[in-house]
C-alpha atoms as a PDB file:
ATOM      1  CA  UNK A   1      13.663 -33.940 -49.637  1.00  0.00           C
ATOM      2  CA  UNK A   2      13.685 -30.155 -48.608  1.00  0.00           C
ATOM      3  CA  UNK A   3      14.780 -29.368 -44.780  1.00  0.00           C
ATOM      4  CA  UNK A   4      11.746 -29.267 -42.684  1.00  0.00           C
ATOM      5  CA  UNK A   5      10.667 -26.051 -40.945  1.00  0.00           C
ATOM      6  CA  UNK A   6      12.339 -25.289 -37.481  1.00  0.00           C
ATOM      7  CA  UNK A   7      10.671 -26.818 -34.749  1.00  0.00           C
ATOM      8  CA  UNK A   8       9.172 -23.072 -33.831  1.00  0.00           C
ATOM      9  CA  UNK A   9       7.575 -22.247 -36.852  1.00  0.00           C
ATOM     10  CA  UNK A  10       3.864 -21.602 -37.375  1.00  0.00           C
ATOM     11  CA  UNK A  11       2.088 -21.527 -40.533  1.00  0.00           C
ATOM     12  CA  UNK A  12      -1.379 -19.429 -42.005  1.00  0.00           C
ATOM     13  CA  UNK A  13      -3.286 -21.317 -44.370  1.00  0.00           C
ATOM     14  CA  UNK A  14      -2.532 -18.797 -46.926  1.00  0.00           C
ATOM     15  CA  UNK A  15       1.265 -20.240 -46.763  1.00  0.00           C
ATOM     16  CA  UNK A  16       2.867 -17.991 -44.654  1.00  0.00           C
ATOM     17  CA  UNK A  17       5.223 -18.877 -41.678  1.00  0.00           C
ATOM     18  CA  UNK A  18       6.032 -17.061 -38.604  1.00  0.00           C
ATOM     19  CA  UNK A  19       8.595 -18.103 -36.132  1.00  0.00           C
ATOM     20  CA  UNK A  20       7.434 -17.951 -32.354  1.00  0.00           C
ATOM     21  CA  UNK A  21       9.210 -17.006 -29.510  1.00  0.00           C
ATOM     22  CA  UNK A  22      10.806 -14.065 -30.187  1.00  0.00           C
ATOM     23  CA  UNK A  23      10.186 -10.130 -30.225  1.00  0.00           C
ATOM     24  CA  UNK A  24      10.365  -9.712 -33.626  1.00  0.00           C
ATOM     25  CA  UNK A  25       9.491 -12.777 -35.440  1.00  0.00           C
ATOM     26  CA  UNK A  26      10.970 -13.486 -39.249  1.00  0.00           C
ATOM     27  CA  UNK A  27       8.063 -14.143 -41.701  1.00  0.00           C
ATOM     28  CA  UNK A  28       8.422 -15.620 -44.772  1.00  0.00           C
ATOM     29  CA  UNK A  29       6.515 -18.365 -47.262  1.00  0.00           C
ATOM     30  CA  UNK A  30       6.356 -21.927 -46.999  1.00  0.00           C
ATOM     31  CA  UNK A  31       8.588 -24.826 -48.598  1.00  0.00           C
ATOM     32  CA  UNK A  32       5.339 -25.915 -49.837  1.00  0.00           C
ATOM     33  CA  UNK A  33       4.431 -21.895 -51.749  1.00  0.00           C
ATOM     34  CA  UNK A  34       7.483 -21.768 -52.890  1.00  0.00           C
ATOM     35  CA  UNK A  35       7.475 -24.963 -54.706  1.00  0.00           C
ATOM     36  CA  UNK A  36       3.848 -24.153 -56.447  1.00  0.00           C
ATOM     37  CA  UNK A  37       5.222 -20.778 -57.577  1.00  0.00           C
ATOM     38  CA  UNK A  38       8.261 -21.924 -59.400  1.00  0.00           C
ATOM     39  CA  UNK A  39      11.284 -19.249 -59.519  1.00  0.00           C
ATOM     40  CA  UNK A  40      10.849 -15.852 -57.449  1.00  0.00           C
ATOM     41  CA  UNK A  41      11.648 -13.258 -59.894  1.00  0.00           C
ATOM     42  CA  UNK A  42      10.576 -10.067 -57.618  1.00  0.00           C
ATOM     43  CA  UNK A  43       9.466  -9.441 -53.433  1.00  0.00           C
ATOM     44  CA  UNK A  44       7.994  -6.134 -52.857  1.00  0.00           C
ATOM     45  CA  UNK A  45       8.336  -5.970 -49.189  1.00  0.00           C
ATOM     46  CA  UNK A  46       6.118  -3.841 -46.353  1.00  0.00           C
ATOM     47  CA  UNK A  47       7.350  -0.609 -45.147  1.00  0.00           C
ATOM     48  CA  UNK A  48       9.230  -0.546 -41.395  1.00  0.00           C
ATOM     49  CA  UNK A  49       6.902   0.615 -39.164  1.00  0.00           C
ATOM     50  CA  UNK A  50       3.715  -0.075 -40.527  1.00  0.00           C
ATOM     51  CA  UNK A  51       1.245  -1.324 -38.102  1.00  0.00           C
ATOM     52  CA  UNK A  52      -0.932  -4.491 -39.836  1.00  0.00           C
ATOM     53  CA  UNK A  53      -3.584  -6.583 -39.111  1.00  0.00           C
ATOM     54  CA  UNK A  54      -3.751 -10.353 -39.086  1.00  0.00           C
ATOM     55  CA  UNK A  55      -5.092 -11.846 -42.737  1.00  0.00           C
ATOM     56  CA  UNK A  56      -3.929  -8.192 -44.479  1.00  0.00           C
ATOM     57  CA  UNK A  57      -2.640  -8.118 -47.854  1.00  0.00           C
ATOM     58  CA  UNK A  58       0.939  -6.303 -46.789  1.00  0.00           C
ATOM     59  CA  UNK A  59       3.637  -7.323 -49.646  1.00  0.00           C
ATOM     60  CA  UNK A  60       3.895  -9.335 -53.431  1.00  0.00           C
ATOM     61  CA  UNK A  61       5.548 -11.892 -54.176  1.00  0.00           C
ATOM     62  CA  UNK A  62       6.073 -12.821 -58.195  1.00  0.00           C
ATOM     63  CA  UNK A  63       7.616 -15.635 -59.907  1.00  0.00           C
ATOM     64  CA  UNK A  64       7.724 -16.885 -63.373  1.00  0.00           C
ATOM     65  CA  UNK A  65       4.381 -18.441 -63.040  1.00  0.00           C
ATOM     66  CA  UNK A  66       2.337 -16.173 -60.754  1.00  0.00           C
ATOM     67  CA  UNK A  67       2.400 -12.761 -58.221  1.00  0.00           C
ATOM     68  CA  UNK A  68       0.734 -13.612 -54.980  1.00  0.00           C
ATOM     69  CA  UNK A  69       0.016 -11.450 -51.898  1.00  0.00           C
ATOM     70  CA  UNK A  70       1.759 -12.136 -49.018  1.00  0.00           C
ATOM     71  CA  UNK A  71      -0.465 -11.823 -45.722  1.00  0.00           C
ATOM     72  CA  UNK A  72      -0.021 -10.959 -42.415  1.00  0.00           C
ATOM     73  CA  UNK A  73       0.190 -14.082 -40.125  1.00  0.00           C
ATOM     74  CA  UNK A  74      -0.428 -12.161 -37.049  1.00  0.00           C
ATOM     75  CA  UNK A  75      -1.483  -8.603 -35.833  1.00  0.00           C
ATOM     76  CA  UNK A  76       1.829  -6.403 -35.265  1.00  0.00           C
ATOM     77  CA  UNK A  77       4.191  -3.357 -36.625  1.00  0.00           C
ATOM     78  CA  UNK A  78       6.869  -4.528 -38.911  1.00  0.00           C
ATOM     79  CA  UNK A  79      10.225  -4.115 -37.519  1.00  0.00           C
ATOM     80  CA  UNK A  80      12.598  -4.532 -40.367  1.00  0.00           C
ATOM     81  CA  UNK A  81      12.829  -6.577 -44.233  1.00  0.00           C
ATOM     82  CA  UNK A  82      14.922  -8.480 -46.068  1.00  0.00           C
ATOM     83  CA  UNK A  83      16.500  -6.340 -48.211  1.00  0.00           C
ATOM     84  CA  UNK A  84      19.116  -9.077 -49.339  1.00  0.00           C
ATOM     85  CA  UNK A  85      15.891 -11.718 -50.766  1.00  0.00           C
ATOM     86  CA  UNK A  86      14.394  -9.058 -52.513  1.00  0.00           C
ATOM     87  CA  UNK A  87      17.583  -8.048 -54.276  1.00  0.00           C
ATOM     88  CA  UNK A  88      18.596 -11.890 -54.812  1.00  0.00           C
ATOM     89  CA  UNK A  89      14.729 -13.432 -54.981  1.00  0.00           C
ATOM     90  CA  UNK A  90      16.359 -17.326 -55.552  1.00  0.00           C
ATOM     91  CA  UNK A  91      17.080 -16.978 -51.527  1.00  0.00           C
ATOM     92  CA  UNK A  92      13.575 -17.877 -51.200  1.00  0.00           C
ATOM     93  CA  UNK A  93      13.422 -20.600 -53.075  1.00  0.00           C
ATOM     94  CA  UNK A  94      16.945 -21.995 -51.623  1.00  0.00           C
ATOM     95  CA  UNK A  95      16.142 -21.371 -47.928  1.00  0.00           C
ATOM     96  CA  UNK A  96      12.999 -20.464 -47.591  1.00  0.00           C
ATOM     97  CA  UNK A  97      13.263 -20.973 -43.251  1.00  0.00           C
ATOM     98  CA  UNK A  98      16.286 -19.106 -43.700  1.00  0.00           C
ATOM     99  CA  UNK A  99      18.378 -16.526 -45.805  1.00  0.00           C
ATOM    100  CA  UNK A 100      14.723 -16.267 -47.406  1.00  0.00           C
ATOM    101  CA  UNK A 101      12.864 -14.558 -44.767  1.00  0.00           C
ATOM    102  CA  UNK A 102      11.027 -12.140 -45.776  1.00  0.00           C
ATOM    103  CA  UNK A 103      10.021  -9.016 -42.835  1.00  0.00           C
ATOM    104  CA  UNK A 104       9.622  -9.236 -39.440  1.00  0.00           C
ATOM    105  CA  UNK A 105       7.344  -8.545 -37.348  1.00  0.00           C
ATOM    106  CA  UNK A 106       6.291  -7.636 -33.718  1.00  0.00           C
ATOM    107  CA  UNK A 107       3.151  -9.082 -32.699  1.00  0.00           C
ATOM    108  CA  UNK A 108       0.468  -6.862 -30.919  1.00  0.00           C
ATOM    109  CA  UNK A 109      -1.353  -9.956 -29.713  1.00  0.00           C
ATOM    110  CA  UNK A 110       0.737 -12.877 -29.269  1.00  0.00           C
ATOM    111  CA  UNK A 111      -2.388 -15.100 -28.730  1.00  0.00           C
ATOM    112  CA  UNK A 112      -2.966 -14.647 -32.444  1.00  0.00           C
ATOM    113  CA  UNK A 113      -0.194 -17.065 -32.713  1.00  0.00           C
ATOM    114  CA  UNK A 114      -1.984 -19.721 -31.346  1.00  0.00           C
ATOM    115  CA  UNK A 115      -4.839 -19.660 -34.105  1.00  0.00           C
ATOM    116  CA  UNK A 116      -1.683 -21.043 -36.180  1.00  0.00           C
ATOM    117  CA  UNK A 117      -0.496 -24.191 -37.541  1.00  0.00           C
ATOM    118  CA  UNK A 118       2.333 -26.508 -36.788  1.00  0.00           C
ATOM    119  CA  UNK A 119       4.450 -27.903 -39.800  1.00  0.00           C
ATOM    120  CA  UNK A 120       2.050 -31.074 -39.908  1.00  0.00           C
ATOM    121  CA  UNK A 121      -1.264 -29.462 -39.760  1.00  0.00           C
ATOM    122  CA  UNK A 122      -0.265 -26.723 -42.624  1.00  0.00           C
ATOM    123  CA  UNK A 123       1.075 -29.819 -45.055  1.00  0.00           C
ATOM    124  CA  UNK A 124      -2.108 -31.589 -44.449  1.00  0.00           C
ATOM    125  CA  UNK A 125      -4.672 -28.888 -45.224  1.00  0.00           C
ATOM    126  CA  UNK A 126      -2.210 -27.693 -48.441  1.00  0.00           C
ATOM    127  CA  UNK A 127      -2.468 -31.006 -49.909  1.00  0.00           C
END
């Protein structure tokens, strides 16, 4: 059974997470993405400092089976990446809540978070 996500995570239905509660939230993709994709064979991360929008297309994430975009949960700049999961891509699918963050972010509109799911609400609408 793989460790649930921490108790201040929220997810976008595209499969991101964000944690909450913090100035610069980690980002990274769900237990559940990182299942359907198989092994992560390459990240290409954001740039620091780029400002982004909520829903945009920012980074790519391949694996053996499939590159998919990685989107913006929230509105923000992004404040630093994970240079360490895109050099050694199995972090992501070992620990995705963890070692395989992805970039962080600082949210321009916090109350973007709330539009969000919870753990329970993602895994019900990813089915």
């Amino acid at each position: 059974m793989p460790a649930p996500a921490p108790a201040n995570a929220r997810f976008a239905k595209s499969h991101e997470w964000i944690l909450t509660g913090e100035a610069e939230s980690p980002v990274g993709i769900s237990q559940h993405a990182q299942a359907e994709l198989g092994d992560v064979v390459y990240i290409e991360l954001p740039e620091v400092g780029r400002t982004v929008t909520a829903g945009e297309s920012i980074a790519v994430i391949e694996s053996v089976k499939a590159a998919s975009d990685i989107y913006a949960p929230v509105s923000g700049e992004i404040t630093a990446v994970n240079a360490a999961a895109a050099a050694e891509t199995s972090l992501v699918n070992s620990d995705p809540y963890g070692a395989g963050w992805l970039f962080k972010i600082k949210p321009s509109s916090p109350t973007e978070l709330d539009a969000l799911l919870d753990e329970a609400a993602y895994l019900a609408q990813a089915g």
